[in-house]
C-alpha atoms as a PDB file:
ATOM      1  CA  UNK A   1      44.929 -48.105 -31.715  1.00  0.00           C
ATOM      2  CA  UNK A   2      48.487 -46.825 -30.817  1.00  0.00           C
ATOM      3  CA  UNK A   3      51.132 -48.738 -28.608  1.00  0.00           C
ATOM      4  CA  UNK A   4      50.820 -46.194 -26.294  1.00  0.00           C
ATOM      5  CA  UNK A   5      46.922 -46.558 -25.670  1.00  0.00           C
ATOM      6  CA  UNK A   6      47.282 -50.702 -25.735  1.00  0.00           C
ATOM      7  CA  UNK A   7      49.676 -50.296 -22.709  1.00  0.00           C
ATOM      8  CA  UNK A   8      47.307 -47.835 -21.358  1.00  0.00           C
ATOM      9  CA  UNK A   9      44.743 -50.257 -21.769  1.00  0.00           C
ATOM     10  CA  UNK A  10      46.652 -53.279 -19.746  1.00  0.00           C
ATOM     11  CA  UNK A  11      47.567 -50.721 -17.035  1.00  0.00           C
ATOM     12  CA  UNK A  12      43.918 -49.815 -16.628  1.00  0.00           C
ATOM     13  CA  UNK A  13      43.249 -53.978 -16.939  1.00  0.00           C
ATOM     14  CA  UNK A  14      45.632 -54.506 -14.364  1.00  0.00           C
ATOM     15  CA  UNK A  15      45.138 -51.799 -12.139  1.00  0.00           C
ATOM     16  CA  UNK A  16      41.650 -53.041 -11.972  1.00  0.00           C
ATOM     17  CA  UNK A  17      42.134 -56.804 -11.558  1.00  0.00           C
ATOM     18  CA  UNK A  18      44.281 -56.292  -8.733  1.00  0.00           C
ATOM     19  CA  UNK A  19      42.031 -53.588  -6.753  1.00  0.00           C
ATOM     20  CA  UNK A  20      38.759 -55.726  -7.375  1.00  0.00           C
ATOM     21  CA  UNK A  21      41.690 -58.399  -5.646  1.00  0.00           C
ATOM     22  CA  UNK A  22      41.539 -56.086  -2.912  1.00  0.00           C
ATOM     23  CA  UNK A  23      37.678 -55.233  -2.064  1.00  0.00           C
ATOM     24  CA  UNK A  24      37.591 -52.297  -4.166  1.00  0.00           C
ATOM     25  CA  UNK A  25      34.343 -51.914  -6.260  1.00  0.00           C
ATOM     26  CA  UNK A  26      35.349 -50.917  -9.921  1.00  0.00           C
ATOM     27  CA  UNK A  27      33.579 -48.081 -11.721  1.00  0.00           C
ATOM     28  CA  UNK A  28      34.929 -47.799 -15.350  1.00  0.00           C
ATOM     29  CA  UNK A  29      38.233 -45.625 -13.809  1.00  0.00           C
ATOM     30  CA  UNK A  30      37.178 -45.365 -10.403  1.00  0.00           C
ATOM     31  CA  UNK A  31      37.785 -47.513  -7.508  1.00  0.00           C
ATOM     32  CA  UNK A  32      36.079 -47.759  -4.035  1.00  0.00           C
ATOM     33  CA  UNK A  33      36.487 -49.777  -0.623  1.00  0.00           C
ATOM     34  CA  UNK A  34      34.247 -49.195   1.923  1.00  0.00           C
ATOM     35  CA  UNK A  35      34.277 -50.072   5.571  1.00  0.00           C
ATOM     36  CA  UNK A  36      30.796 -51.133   7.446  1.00  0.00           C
ATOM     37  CA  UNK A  37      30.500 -47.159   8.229  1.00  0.00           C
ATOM     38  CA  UNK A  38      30.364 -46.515   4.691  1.00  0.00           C
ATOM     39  CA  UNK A  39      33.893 -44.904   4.753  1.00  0.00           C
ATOM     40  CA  UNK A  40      35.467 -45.024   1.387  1.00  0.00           C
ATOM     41  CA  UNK A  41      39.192 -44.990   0.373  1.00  0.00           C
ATOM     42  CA  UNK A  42      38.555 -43.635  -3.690  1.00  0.00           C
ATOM     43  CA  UNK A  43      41.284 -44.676  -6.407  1.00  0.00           C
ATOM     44  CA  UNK A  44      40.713 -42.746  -9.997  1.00  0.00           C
ATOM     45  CA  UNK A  45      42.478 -42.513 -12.896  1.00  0.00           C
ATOM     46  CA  UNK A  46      41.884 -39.203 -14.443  1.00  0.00           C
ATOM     47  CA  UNK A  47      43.220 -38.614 -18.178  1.00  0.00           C
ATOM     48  CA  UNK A  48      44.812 -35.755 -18.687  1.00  0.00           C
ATOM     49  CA  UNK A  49      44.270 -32.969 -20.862  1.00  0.00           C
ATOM     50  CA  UNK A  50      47.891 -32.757 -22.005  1.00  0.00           C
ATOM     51  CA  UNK A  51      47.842 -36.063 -23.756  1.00  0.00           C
ATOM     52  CA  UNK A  52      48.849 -36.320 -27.631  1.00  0.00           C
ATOM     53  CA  UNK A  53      47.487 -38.541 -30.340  1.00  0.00           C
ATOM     54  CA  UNK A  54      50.673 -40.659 -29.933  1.00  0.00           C
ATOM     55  CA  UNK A  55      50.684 -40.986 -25.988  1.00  0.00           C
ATOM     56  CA  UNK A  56      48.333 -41.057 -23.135  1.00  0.00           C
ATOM     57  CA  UNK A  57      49.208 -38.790 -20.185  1.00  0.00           C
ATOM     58  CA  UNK A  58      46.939 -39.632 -16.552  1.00  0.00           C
ATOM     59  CA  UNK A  59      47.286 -38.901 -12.995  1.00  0.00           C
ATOM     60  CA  UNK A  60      45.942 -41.373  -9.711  1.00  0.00           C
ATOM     61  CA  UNK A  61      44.144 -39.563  -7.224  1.00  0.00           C
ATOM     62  CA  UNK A  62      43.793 -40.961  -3.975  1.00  0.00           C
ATOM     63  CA  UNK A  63      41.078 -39.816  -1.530  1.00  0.00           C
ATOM     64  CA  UNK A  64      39.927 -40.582   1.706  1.00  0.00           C
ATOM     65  CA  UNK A  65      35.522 -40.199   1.881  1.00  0.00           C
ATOM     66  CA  UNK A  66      34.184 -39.923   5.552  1.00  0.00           C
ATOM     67  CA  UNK A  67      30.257 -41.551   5.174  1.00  0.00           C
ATOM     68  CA  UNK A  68      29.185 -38.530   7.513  1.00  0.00           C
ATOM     69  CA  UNK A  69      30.824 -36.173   5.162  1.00  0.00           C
ATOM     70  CA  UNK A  70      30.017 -37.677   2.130  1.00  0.00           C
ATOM     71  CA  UNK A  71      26.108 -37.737   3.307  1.00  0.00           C
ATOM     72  CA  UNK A  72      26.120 -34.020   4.046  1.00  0.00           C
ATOM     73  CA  UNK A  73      28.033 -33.015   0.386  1.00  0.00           C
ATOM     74  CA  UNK A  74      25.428 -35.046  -1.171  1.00  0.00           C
ATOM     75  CA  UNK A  75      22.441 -33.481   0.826  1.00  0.00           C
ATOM     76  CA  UNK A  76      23.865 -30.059   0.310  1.00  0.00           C
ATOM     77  CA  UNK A  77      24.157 -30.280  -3.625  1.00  0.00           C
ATOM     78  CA  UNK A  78      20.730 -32.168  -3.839  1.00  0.00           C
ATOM     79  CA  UNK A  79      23.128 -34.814  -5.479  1.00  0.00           C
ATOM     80  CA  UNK A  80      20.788 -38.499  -5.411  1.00  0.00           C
ATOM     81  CA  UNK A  81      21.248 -41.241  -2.473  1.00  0.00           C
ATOM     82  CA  UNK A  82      22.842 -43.506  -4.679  1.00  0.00           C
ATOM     83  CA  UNK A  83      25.319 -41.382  -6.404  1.00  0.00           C
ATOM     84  CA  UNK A  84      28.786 -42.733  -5.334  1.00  0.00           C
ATOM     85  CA  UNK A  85      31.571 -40.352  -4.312  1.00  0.00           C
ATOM     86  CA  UNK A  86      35.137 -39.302  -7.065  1.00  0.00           C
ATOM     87  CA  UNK A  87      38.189 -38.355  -5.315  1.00  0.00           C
ATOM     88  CA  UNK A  88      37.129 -34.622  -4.939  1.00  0.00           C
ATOM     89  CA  UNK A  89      34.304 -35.538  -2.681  1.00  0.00           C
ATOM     90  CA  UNK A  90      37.539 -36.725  -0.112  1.00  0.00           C
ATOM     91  CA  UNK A  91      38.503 -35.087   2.807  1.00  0.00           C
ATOM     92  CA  UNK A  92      41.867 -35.925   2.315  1.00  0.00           C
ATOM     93  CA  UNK A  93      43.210 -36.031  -1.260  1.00  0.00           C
ATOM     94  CA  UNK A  94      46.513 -36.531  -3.280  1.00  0.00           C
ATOM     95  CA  UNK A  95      48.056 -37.906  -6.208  1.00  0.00           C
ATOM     96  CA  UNK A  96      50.142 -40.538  -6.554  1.00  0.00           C
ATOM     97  CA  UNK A  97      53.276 -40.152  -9.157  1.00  0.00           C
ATOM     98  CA  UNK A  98      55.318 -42.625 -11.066  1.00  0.00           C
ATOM     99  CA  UNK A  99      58.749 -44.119  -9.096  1.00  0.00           C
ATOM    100  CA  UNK A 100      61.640 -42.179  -8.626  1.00  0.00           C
ATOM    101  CA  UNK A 101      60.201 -38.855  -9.546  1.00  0.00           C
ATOM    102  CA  UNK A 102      59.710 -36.941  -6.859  1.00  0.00           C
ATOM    103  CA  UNK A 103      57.267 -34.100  -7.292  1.00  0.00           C
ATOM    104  CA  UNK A 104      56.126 -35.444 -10.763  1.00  0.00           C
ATOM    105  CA  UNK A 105      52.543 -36.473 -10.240  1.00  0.00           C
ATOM    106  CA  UNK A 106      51.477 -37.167 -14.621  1.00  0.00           C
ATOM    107  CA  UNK A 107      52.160 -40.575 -15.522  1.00  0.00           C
ATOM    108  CA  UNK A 108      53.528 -40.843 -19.140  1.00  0.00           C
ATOM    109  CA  UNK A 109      53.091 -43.525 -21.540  1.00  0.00           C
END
């Protein structure tokens, strides 16, 4: 294993240890909170396609799932009742990008 994917690694660790922290519900690289109406704030960590043997390259999406929405995507695509929602199921959606660097959204290691 490179450096690069061991740091990736304890990111992912961390990232993870502190959400669970925080009420989210961890799924591999996807994070959920719900509030008792079944709203859900979604946190994923999506690889990206750009990354090189020696580095990893990933992006955070952040999305905001309405329940009422969420029940009428999944009725619509004949998707099953327990299937759980990824950021592109939100309503509202964005990416969140490393310190400093405005208008970079790929986080590099």
């Amino acid at each position: 294993m490179t450096a690069a994917k061991a740091s990736y690694r304890r990111f992912l660790k961390q990232l993870t240890e502190y959400l669970i922290g925080h009420s989210f519900a961890a799924d591999r690289r996807t994070f959920r909170c719900a509030n008792e109406h079944g709203d859900m704030v979604v946190v994923e960590v999506q690889i990206s396609s750009s990354s090189l043997p020696g580095g990893v390259e990933f992006y955070v999406n952040l999305a905001l799932v309405l329940a009422p929405r969420w029940q009428w995507d999944r009725k619509r695509l004949n998707l099953p009742e327990d299937r759980e929602p990824t950021s592109s199921a939100g309503l509202w959606w964005d990416r969140v990008g490393p310190p400093g660097q405005r208008g970079i959204w790929r986080w590099k290691i």
